[in-house]
C-alpha atoms as a PDB file:
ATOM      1  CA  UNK A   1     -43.337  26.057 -36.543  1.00  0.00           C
ATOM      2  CA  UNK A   2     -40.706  23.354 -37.495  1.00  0.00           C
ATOM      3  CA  UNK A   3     -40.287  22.286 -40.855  1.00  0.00           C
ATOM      4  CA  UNK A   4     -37.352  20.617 -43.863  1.00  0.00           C
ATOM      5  CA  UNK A   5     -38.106  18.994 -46.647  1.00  0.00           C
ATOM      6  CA  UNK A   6     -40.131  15.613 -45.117  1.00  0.00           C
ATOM      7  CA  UNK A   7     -41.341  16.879 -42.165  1.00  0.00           C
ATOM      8  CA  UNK A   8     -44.225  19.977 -41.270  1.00  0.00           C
ATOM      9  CA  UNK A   9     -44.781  20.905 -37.432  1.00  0.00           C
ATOM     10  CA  UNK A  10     -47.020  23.412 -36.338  1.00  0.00           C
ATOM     11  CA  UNK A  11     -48.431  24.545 -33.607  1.00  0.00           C
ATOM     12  CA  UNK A  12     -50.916  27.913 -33.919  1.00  0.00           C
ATOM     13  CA  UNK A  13     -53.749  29.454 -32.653  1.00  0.00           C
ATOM     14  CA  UNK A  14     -54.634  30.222 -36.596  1.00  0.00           C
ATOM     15  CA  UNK A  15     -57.601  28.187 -38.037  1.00  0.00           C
ATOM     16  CA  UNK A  16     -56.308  24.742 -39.822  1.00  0.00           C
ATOM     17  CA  UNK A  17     -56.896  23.981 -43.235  1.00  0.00           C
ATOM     18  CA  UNK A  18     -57.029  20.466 -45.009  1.00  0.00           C
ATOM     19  CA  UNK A  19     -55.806  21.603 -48.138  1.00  0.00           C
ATOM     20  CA  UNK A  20     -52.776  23.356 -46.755  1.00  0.00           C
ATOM     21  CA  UNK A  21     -51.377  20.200 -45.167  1.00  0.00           C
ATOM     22  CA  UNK A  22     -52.261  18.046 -47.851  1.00  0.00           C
ATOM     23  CA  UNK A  23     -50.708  19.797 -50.232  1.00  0.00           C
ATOM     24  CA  UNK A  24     -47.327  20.142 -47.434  1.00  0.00           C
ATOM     25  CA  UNK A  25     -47.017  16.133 -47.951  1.00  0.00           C
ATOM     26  CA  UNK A  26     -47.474  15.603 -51.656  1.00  0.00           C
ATOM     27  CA  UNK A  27     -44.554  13.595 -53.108  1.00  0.00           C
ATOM     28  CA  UNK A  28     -43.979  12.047 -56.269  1.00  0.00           C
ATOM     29  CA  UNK A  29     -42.972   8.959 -54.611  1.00  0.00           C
ATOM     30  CA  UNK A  30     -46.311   8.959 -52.943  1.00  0.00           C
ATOM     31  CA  UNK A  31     -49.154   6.306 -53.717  1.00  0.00           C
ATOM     32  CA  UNK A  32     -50.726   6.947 -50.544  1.00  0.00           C
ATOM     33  CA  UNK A  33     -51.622  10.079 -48.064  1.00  0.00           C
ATOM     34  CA  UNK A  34     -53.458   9.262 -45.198  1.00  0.00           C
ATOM     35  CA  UNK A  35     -55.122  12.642 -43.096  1.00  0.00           C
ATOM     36  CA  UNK A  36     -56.450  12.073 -39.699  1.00  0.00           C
ATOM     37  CA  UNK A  37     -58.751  15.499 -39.172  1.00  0.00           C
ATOM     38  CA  UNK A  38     -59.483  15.815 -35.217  1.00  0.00           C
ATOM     39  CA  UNK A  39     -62.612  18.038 -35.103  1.00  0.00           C
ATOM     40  CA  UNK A  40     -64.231  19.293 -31.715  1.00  0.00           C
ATOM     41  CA  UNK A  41     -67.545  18.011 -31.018  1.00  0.00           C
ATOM     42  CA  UNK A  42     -70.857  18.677 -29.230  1.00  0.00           C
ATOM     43  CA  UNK A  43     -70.988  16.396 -26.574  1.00  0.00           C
ATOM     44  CA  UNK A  44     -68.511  13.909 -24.233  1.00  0.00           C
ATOM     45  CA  UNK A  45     -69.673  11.460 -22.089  1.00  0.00           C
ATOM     46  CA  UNK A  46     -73.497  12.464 -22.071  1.00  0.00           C
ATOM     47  CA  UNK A  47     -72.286  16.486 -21.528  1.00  0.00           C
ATOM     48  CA  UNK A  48     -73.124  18.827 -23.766  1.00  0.00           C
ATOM     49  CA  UNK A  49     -69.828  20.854 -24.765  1.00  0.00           C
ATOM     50  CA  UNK A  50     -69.596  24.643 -25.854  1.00  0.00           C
ATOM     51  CA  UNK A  51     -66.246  25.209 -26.591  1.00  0.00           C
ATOM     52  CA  UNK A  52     -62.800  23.591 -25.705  1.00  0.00           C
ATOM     53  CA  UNK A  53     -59.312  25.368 -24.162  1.00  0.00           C
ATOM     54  CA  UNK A  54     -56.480  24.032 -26.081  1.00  0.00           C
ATOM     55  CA  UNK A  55     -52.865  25.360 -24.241  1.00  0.00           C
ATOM     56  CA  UNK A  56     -49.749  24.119 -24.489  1.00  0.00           C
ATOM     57  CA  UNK A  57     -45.968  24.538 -23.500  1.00  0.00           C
ATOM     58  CA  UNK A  58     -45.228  25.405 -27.012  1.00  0.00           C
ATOM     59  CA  UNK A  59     -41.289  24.739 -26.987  1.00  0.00           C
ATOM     60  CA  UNK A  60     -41.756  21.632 -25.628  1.00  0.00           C
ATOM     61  CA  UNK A  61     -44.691  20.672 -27.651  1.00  0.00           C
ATOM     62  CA  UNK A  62     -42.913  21.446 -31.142  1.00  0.00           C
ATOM     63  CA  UNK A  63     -39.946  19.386 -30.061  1.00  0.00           C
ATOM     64  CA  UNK A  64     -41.983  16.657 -29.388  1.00  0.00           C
ATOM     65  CA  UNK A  65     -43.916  16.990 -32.837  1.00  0.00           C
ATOM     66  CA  UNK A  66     -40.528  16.833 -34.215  1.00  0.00           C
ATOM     67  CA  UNK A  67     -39.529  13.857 -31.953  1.00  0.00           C
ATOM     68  CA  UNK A  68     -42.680  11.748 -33.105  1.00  0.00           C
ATOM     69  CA  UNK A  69     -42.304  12.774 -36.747  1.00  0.00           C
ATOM     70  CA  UNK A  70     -38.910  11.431 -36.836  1.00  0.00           C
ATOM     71  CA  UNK A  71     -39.915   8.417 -34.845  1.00  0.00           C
ATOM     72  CA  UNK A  72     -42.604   8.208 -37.675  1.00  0.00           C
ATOM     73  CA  UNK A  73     -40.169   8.063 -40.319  1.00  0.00           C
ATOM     74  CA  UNK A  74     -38.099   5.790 -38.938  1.00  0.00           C
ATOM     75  CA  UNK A  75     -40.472   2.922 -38.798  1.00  0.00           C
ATOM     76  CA  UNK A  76     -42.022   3.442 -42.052  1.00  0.00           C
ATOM     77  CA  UNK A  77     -41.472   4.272 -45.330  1.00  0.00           C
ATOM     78  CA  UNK A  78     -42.684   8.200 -44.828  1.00  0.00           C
ATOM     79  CA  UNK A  79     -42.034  10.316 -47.995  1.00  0.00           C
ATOM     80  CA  UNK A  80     -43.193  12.950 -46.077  1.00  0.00           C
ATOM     81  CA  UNK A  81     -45.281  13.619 -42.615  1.00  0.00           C
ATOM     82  CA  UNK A  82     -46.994  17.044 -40.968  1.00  0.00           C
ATOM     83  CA  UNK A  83     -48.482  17.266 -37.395  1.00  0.00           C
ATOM     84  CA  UNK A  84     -50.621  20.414 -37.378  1.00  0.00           C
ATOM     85  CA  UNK A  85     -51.994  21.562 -33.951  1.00  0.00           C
ATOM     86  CA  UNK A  86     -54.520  24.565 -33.015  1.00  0.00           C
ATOM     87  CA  UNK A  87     -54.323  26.065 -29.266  1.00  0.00           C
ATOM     88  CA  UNK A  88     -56.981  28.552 -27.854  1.00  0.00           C
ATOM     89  CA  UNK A  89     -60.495  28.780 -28.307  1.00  0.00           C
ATOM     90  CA  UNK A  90     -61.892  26.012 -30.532  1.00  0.00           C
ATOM     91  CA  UNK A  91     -65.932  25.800 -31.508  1.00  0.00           C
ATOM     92  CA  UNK A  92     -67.564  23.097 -32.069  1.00  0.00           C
ATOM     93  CA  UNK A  93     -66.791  21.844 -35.905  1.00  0.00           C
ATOM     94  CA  UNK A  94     -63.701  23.755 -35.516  1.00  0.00           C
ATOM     95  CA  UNK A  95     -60.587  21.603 -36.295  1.00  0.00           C
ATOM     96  CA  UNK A  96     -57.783  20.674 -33.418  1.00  0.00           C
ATOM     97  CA  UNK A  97     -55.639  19.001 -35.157  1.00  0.00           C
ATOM     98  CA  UNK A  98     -54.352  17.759 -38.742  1.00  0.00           C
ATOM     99  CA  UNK A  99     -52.012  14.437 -39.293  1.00  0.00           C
ATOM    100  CA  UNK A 100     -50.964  13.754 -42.915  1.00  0.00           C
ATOM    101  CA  UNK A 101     -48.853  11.089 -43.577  1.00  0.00           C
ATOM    102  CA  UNK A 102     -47.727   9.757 -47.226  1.00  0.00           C
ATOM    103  CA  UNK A 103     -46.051   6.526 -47.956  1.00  0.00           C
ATOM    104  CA  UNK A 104     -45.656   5.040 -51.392  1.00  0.00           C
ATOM    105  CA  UNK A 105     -48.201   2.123 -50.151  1.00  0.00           C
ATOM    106  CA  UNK A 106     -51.414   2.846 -48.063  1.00  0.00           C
ATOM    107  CA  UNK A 107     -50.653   0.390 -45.204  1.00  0.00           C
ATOM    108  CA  UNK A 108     -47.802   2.336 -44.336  1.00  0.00           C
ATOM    109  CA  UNK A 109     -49.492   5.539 -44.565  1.00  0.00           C
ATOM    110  CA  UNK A 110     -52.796   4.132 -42.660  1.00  0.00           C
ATOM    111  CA  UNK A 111     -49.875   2.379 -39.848  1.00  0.00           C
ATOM    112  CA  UNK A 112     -47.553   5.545 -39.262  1.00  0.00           C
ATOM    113  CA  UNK A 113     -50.768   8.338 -38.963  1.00  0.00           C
ATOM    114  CA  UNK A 114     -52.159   5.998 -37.089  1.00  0.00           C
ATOM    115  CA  UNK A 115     -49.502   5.714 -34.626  1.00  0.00           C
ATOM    116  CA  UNK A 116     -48.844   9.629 -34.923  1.00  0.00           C
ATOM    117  CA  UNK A 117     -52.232  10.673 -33.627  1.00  0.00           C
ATOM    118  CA  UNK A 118     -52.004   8.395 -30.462  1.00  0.00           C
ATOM    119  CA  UNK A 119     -48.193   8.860 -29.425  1.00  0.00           C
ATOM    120  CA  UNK A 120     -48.879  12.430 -29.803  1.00  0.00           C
ATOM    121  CA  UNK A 121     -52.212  12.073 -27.146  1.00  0.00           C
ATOM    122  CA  UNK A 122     -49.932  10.165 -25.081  1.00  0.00           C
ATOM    123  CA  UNK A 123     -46.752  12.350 -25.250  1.00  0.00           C
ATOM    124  CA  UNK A 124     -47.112  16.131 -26.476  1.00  0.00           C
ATOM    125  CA  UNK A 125     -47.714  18.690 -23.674  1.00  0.00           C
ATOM    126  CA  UNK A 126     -51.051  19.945 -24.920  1.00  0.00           C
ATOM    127  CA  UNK A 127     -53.911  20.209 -22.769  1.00  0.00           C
ATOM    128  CA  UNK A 128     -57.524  20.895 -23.372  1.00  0.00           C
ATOM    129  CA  UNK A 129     -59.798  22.395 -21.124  1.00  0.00           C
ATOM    130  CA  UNK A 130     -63.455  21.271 -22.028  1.00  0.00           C
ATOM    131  CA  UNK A 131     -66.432  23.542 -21.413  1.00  0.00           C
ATOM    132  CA  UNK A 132     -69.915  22.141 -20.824  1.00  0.00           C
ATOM    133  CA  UNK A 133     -73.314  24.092 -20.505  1.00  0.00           C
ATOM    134  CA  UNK A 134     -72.882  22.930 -16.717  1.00  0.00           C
ATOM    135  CA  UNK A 135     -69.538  23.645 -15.641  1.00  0.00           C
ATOM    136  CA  UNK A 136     -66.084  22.830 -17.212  1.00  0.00           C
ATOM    137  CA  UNK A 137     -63.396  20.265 -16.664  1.00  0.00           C
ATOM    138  CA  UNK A 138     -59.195  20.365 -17.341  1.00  0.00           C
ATOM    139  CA  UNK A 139     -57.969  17.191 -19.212  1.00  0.00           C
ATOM    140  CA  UNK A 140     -55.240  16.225 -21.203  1.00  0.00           C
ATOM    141  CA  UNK A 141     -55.416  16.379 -24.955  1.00  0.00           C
ATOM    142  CA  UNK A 142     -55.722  12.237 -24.614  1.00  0.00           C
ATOM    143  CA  UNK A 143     -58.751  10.394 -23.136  1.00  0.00           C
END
């Protein structure tokens, strides 16, 4: 886990809660806090799915949190940012992954947690293993 006064990083195999990273990114300054939840679900192109296999090279993975929050703040006005991210053994309903982002103005927020949750598909070595009733299938944590 990384963390200062703006920015929240973690990566766990703990259960994720909403409330806890909301309330990491509260800030006076705040008008706006956009959350993107990722949740697993029951199904992926027309297969049903029991469970997904979330592992990751955590050193590198944290960094890169890091790296993206920063980048995050950079390009907009973040009052604060956390990037929350579960490895192991996730059910369906279970949640993967939290992004809260708040700005003083909702584009902002909408714009940089927006950006967070794709950069970090594209970029962060996390990889999910999805397995079906029929068989299972490594991918990356992206589409």
């Amino acid at each position: 886990m990384y963390s200062n006064d703006k920015i929240s990083i973690s990566l766990t195999d703990k259960q994720l809660q909403v409330d806890t990273v909301l309330n990491l990114v509260q800030s006076d300054g705040a008008g706006a806090v956009d959350i993107f939840v990722g949740t697993v679900r029951n199904n992926t192109r027309k297969r049903t799915v029991e469970r997904l296999d979330f592992e990751a090279y955590d050193p590198m993975a944290v960094k890169e949190m890091e790296k993206l929050a920063i980048r995050a703040c950079e390009q907009w006005p973040v009052e604060k940012i956390a990037i929350h991210h579960r490895k192991g053994t996730l059910y369906i309903g279970d949640i993967a992954v939290i992004i809260a982002v708040a700005t003083p103005h909702r584009q902002a927020a909408f714009e940089a947690c927006k950006f967070t949750i794709d950069t970090l598909k594209q970029t962060v070595p996390i990889w999910k293993k999805e397995v079906f009733n029929d068989g299972e299938v490594w991918v990356s944590a992206h589409p």
